[in-house]
N, C-alpha and C. Protein backbone atom coordinates (compact mmCIF):
# COMPACT_ATOMS: atom_id res chain seq x y z
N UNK A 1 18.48 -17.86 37.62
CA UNK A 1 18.08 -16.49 37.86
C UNK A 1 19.03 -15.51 37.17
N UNK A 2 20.09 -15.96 37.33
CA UNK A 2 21.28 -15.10 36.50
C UNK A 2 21.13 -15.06 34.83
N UNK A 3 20.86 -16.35 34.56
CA UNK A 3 20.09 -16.48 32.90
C UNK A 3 19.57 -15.49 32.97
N UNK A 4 18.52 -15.35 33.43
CA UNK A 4 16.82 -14.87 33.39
C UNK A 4 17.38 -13.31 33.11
N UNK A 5 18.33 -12.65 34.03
CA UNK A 5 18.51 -11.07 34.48
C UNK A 5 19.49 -11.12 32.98
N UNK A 6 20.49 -11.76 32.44
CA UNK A 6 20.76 -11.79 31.34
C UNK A 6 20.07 -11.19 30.46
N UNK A 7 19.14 -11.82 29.74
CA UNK A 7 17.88 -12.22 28.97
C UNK A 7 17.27 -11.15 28.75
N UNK A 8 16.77 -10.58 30.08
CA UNK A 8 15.73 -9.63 30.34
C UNK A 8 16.24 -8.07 29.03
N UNK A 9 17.48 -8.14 29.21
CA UNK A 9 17.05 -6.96 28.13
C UNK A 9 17.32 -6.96 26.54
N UNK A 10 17.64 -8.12 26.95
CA UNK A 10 17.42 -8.69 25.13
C UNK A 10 15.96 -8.82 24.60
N UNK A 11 15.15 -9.17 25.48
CA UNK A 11 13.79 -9.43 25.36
C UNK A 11 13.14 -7.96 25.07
N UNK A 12 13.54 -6.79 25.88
CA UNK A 12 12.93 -5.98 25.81
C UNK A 12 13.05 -5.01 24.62
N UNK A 13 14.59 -5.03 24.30
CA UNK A 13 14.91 -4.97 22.92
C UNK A 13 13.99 -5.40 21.85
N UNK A 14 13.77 -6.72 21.85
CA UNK A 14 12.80 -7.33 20.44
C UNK A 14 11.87 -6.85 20.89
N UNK A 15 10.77 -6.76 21.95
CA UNK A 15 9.36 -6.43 22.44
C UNK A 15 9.53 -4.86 21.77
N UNK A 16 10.30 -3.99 21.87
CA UNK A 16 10.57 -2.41 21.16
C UNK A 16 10.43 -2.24 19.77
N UNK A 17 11.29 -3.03 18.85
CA UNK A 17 11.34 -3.29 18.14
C UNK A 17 10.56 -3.68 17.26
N UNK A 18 9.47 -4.80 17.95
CA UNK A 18 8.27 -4.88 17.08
C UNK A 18 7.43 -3.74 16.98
N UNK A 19 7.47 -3.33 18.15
CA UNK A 19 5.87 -2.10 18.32
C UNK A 19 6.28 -0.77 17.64
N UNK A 20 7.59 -0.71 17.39
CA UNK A 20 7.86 0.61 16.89
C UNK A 20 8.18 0.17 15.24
N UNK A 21 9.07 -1.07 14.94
CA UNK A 21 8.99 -1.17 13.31
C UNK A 21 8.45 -1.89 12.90
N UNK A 22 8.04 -3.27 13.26
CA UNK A 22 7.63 -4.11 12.41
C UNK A 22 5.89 -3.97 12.36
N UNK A 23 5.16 -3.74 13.65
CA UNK A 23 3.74 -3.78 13.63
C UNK A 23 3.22 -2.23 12.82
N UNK A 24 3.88 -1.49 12.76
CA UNK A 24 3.28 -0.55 12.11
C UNK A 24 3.42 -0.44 9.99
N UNK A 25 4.90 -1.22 9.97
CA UNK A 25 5.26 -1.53 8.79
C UNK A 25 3.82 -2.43 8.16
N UNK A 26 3.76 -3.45 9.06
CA UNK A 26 2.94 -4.74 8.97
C UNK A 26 1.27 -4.01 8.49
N UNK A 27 1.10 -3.04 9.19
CA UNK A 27 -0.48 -2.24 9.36
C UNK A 27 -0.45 -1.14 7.93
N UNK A 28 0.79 -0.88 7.74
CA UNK A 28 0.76 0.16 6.30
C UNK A 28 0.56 -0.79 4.94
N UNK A 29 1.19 -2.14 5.21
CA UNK A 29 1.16 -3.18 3.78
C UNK A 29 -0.30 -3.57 3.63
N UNK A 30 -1.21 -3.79 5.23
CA UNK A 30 -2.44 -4.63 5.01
C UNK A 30 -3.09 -3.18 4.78
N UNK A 31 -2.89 -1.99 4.83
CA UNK A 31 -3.94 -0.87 4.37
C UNK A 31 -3.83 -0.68 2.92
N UNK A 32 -2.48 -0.55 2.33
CA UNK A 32 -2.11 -0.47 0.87
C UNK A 32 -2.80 -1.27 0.38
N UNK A 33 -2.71 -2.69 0.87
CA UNK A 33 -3.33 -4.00 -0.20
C UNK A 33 -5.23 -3.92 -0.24
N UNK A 34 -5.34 -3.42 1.20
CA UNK A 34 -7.05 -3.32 1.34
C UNK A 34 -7.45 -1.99 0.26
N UNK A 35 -6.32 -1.12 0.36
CA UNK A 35 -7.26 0.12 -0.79
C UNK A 35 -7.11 -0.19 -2.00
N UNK A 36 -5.43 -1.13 -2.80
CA UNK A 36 -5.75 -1.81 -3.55
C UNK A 36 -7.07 -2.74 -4.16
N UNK A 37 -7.51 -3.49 -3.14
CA UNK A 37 -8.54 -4.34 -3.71
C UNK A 37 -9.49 -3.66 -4.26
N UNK A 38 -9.92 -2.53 -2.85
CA UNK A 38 -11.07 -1.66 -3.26
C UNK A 38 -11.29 -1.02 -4.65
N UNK A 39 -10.39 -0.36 -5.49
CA UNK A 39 -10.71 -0.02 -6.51
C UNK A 39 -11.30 -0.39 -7.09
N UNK A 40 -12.03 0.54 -8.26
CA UNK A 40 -12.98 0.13 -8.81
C UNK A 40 -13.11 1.46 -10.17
N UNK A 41 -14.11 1.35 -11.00
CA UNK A 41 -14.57 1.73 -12.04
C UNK A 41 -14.76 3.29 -11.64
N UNK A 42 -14.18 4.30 -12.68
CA UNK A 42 -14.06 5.57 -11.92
C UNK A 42 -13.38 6.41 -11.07
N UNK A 43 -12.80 5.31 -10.61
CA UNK A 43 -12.00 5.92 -8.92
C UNK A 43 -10.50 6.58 -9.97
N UNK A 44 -10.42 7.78 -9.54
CA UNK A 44 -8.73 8.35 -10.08
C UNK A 44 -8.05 8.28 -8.79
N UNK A 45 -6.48 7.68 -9.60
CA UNK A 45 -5.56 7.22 -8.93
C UNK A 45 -4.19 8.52 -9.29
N UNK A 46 -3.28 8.27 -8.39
CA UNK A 46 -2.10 8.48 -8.52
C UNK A 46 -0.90 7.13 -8.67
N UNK A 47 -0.26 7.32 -10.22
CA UNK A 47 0.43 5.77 -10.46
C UNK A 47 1.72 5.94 -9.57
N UNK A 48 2.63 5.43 -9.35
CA UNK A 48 4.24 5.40 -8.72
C UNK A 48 4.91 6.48 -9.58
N UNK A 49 4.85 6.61 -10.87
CA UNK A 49 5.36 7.48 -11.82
C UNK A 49 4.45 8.83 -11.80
N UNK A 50 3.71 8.88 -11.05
CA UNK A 50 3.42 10.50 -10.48
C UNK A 50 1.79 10.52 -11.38
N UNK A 51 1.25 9.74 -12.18
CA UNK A 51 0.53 10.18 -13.09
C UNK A 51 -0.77 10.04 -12.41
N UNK A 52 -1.91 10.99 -12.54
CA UNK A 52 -3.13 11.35 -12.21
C UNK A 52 -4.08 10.40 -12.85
N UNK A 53 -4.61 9.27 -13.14
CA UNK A 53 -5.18 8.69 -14.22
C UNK A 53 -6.57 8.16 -13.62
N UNK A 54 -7.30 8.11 -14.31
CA UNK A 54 -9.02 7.30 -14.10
C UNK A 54 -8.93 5.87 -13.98
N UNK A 55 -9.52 4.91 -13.71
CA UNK A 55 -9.83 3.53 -14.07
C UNK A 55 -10.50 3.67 -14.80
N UNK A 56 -10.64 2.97 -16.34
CA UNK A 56 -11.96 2.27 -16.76
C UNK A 56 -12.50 0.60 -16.64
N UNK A 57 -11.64 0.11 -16.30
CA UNK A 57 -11.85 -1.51 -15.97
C UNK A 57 -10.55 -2.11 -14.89
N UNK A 58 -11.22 -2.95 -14.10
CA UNK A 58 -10.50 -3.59 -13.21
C UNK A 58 -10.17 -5.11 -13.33
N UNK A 59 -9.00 -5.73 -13.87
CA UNK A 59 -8.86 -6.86 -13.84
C UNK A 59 -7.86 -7.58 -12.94
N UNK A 60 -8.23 -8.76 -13.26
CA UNK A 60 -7.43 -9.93 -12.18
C UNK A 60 -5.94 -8.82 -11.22
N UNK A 61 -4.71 -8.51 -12.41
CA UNK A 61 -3.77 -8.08 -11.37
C UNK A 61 -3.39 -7.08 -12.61
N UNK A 62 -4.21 -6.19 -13.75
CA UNK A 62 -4.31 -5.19 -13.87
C UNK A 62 -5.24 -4.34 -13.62
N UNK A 63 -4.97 -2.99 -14.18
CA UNK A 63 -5.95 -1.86 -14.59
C UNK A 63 -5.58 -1.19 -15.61
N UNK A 64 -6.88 -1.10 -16.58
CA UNK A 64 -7.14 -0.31 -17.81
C UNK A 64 -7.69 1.09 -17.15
N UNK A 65 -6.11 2.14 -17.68
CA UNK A 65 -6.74 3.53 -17.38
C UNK A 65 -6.61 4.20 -18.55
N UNK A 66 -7.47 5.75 -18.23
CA UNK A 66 -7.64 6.40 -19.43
C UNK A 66 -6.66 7.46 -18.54
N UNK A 67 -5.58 8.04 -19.50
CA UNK A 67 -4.69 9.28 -19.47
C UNK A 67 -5.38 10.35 -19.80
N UNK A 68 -6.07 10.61 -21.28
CA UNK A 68 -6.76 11.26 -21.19
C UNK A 68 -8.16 10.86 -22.05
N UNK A 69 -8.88 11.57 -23.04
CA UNK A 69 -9.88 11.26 -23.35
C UNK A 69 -9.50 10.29 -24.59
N UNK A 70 -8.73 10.32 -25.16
CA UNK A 70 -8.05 9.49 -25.83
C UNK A 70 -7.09 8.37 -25.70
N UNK A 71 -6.41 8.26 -24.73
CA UNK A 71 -5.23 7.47 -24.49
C UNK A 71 -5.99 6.76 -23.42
N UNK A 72 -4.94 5.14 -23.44
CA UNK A 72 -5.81 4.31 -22.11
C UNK A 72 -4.30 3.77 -22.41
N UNK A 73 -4.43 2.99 -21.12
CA UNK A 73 -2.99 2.41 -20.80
C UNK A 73 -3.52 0.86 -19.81
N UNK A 74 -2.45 0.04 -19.68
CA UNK A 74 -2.81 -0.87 -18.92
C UNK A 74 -1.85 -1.16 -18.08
N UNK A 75 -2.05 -0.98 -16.59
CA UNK A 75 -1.45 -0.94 -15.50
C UNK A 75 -1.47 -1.55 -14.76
N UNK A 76 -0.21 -1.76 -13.81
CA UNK A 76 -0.27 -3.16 -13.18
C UNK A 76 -0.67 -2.52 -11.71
N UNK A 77 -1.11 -3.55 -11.14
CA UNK A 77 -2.16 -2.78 -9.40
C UNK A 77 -0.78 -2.41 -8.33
N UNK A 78 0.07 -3.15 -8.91
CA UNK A 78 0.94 -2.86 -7.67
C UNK A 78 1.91 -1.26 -7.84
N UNK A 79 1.67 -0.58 -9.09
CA UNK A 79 2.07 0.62 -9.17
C UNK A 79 1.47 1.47 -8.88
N UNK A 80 0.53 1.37 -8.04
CA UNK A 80 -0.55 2.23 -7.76
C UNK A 80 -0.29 2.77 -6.38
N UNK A 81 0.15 4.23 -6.52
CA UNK A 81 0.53 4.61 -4.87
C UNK A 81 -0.20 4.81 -4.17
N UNK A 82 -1.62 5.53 -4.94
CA UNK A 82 -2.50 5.98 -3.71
C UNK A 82 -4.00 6.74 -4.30
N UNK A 83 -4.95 6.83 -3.61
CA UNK A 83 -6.37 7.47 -4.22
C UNK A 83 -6.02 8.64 -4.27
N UNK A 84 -6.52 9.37 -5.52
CA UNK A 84 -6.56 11.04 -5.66
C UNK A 84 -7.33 11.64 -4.63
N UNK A 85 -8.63 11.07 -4.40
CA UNK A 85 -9.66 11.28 -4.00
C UNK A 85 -9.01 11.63 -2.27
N UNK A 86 -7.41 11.17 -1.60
CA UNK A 86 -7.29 10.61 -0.42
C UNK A 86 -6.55 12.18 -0.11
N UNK A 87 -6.12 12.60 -1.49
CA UNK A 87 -5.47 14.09 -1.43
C UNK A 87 -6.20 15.16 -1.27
N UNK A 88 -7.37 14.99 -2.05
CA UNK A 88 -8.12 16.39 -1.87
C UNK A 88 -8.93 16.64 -0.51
């Protein structure tokens, strides 16, 4: 019993700990990776390096974007911070 009353707030410690850092950390990686997948043809992005850019093709673990009407670039998915579309 003396164990047990020990214990008890070590336990409650980790039980805190998850619900406040790790499960919400855990819920921001599986949303990033789900809007990752989603992309697609059209969709404008914002890259890590701040840049506004279009998709024109989606491959395996790049993307071909256009900068502007001239320039295209090929980008890797994991630099991709976030949908334009999520700002406006």
């Amino acid at each position: 019993m003396e164990l047990f009353s020990q214990l008890l707030p070590f336990i409650f410690l980790i039980a805190i700990m998850y619900f406040v850092i790790i499960r919400p950390q855990q819920k921001e990686a599986k949303a990033r990776k789900d809007m990752i997948a989603s992309l697609k043809k059209g969709d404008r992005i914002i890259t890590g390096g701040g840049l506004i850019v279009e998709i024109k093709k989606v491959e395996e673990k790049f993307l071909i974007v256009a900068i502007d009407k001239e320039n295209t670039a090929k980008l890797v998915k994991d630099s991709v911070s976030r949908k334009y579309e999520d700002e406006v």
